[in-house]
N, C-alpha and C. Protein backbone atom coordinates (compact mmCIF):
# COMPACT_ATOMS: atom_id res chain seq x y z
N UNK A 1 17.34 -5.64 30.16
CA UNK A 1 15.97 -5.93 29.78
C UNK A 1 15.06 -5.73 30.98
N UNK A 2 13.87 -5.02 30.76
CA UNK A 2 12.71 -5.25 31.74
C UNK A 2 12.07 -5.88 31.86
N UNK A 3 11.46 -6.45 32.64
CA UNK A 3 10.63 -7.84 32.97
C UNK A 3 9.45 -7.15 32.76
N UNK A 4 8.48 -7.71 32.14
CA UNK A 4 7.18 -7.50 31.89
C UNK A 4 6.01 -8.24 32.24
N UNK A 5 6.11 -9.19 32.23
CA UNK A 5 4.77 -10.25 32.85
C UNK A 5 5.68 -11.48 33.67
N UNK A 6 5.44 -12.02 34.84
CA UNK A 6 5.56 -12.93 35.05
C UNK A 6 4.50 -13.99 35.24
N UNK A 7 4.39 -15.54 35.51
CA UNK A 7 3.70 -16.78 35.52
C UNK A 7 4.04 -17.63 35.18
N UNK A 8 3.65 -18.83 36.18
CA UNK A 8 3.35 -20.10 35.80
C UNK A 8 2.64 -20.57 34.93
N UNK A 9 2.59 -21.73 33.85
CA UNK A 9 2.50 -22.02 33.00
C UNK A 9 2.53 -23.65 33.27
N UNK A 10 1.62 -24.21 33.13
CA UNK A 10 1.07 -26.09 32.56
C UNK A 10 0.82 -26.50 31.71
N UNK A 11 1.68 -27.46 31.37
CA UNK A 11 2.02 -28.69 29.89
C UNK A 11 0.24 -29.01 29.50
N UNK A 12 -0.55 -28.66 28.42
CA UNK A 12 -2.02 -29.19 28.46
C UNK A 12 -1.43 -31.03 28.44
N UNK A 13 -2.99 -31.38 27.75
CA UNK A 13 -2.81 -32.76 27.34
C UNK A 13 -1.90 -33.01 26.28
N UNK A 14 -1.88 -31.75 25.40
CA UNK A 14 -1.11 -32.20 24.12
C UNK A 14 0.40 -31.72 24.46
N UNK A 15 0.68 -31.56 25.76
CA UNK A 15 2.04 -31.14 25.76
C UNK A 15 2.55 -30.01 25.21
N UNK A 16 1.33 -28.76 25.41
CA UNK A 16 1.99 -27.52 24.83
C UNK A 16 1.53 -27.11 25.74
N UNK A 17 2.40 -25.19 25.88
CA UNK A 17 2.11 -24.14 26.66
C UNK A 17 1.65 -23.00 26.12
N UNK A 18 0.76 -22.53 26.89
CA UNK A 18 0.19 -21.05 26.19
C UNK A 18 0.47 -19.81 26.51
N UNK A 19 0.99 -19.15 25.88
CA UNK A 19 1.77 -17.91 25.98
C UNK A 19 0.59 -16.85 26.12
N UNK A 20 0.08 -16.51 27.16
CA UNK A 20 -0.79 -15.31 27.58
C UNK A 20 -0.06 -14.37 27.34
N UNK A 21 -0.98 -13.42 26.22
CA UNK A 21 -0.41 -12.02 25.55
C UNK A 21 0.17 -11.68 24.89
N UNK A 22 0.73 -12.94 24.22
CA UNK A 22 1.90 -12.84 23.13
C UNK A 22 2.08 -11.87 22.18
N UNK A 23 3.08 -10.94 22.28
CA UNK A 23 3.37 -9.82 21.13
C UNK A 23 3.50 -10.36 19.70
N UNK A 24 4.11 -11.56 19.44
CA UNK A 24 4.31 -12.21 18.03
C UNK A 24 3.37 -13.61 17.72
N UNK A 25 3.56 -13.74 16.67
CA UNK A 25 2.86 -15.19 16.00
C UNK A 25 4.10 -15.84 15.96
N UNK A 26 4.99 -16.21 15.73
CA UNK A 26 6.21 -16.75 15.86
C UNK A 26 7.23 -16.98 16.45
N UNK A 27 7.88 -18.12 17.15
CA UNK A 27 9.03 -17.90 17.99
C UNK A 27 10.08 -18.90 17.56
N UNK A 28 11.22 -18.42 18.03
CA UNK A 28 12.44 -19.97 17.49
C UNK A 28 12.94 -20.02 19.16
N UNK A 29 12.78 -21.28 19.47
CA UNK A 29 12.59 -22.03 20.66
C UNK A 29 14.63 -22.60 20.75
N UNK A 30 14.86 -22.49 21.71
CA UNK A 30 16.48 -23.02 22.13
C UNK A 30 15.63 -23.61 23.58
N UNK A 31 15.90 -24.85 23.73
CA UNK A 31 15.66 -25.53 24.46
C UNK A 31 17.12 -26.07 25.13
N UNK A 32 17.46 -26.15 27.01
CA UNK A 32 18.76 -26.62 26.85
C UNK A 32 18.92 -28.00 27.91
N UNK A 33 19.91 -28.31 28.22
CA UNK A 33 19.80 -29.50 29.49
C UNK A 33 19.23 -29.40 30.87
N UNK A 34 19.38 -28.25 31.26
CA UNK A 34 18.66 -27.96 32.14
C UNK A 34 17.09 -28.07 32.35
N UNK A 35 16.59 -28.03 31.30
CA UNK A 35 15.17 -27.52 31.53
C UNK A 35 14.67 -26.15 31.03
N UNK A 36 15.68 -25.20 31.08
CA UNK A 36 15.55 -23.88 30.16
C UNK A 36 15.36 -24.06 29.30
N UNK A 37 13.68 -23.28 28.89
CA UNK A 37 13.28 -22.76 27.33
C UNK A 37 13.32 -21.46 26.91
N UNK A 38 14.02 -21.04 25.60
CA UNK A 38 14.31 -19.98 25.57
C UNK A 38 13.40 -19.50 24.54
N UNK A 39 12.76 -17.97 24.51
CA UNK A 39 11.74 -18.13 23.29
C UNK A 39 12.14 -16.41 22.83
N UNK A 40 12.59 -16.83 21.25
CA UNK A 40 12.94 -15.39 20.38
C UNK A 40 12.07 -14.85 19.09
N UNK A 41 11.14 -14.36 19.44
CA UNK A 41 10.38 -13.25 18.61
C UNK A 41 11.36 -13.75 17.23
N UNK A 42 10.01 -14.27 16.07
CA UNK A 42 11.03 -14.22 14.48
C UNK A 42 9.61 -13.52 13.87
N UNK A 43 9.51 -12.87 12.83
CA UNK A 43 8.97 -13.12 11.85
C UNK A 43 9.76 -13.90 10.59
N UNK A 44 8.31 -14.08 9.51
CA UNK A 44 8.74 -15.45 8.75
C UNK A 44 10.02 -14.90 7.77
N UNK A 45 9.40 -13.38 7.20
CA UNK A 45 9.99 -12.48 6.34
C UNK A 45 10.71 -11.47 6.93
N UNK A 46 12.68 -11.23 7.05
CA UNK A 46 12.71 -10.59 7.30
C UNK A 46 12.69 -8.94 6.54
N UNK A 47 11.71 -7.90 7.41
CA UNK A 47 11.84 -6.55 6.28
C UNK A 47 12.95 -6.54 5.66
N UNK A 48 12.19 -5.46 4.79
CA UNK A 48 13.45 -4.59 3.92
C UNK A 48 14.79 -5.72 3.71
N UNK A 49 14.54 -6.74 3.33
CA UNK A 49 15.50 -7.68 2.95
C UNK A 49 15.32 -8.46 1.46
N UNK A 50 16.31 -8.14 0.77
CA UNK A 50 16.03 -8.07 -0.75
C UNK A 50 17.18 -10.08 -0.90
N UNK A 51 16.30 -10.51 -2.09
CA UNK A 51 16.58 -11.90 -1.51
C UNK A 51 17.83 -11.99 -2.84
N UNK A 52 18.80 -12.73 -2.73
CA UNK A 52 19.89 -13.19 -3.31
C UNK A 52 19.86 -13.08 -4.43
N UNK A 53 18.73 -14.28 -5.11
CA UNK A 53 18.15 -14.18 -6.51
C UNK A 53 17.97 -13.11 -7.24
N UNK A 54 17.18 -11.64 -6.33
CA UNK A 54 16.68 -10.31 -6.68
C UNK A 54 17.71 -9.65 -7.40
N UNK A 55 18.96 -9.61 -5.93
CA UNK A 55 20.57 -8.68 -6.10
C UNK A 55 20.97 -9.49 -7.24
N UNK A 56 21.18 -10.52 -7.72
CA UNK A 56 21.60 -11.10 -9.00
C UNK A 56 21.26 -10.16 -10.00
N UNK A 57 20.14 -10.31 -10.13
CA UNK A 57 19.21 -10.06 -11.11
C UNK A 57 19.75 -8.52 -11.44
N UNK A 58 19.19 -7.42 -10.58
CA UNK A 58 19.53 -6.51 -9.86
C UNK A 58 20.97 -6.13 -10.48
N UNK A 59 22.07 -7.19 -10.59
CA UNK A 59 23.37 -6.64 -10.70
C UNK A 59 23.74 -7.24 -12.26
N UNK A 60 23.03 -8.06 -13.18
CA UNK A 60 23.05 -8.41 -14.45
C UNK A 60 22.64 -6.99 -15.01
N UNK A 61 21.16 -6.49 -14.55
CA UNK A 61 20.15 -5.08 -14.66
C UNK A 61 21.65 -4.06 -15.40
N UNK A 62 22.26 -3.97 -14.28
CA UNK A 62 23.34 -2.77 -13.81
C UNK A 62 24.24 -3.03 -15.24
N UNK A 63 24.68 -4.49 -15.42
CA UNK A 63 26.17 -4.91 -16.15
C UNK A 63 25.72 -4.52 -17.48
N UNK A 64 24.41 -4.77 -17.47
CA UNK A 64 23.22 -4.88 -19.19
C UNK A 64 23.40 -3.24 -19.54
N UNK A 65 22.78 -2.25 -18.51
CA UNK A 65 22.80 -1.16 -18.69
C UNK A 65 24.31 -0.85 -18.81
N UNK A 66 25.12 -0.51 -18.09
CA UNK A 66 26.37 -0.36 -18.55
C UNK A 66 27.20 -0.78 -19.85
N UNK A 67 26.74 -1.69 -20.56
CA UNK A 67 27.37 -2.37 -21.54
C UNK A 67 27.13 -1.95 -22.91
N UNK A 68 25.12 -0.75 -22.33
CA UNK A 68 24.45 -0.32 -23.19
C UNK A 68 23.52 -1.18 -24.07
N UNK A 69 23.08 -2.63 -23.77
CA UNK A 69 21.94 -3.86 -23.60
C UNK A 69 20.73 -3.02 -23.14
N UNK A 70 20.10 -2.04 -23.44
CA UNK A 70 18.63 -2.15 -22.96
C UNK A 70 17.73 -1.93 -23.86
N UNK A 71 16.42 -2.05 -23.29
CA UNK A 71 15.53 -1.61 -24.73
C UNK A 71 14.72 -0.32 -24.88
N UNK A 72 14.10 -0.57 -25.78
CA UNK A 72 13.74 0.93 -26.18
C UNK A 72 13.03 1.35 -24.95
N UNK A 73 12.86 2.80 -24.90
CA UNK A 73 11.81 3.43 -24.21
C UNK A 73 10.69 3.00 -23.75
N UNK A 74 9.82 3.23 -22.77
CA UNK A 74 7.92 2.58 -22.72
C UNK A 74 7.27 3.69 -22.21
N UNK A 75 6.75 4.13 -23.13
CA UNK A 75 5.28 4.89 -22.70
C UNK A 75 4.35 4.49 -21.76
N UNK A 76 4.78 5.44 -20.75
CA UNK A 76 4.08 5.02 -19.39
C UNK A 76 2.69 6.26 -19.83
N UNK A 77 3.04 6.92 -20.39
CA UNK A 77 1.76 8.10 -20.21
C UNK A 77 -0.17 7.87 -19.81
N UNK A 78 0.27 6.65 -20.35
CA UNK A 78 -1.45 5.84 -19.92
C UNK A 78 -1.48 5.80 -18.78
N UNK A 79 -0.40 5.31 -18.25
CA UNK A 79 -0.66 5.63 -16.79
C UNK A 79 -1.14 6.78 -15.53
N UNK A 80 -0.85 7.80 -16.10
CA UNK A 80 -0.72 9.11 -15.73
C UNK A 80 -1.37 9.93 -15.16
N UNK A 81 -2.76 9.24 -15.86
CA UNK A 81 -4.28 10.04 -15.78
C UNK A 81 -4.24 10.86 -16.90
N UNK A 82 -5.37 12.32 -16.58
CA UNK A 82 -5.61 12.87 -17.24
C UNK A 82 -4.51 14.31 -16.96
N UNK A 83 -3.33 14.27 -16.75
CA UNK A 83 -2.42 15.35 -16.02
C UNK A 83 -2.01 16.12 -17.27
């Protein structure tokens, strides 16, 4: 890893620190006995990650179609424009 900014940093009144320049809105903090704080870049959502419930769903979709369970056709053509 390359080091990119270094500094000192003071506890305000409310006992927080301010991260000058911060690349993210989010961090997950590992704090240890020493005194080391460790700080890891999260977002809330990770991308392109399809959630449990979805792939369920997703894999009933698959069993339905295979079994030959689906329904009729839908006229999307409204959609289309004038093509």
């Amino acid at each position: 890893m390359i080091q990119v900014k270094e500094y000192d940093a003071k506890l305000d009144v409310k006992r927080r620190v301010t991260l000058r320049g911060a690349s993210f809105d989010h961090y997950h903090v590992r704090e240890y006995d020493d005194g080391r704080i460790e700080l890891e870049p999260r977002q809330l959502v990770t991308p392109f990650e399809v959630s449990r419930l979805s792939l369920s769903i997703m894999d009933q979709s698959i069993e339905n179609y295979e079994k030959g369970q689906v329904s009729d056709p839908i006229d999307l053509r409204a959609f289309h424009g004038n093509e």
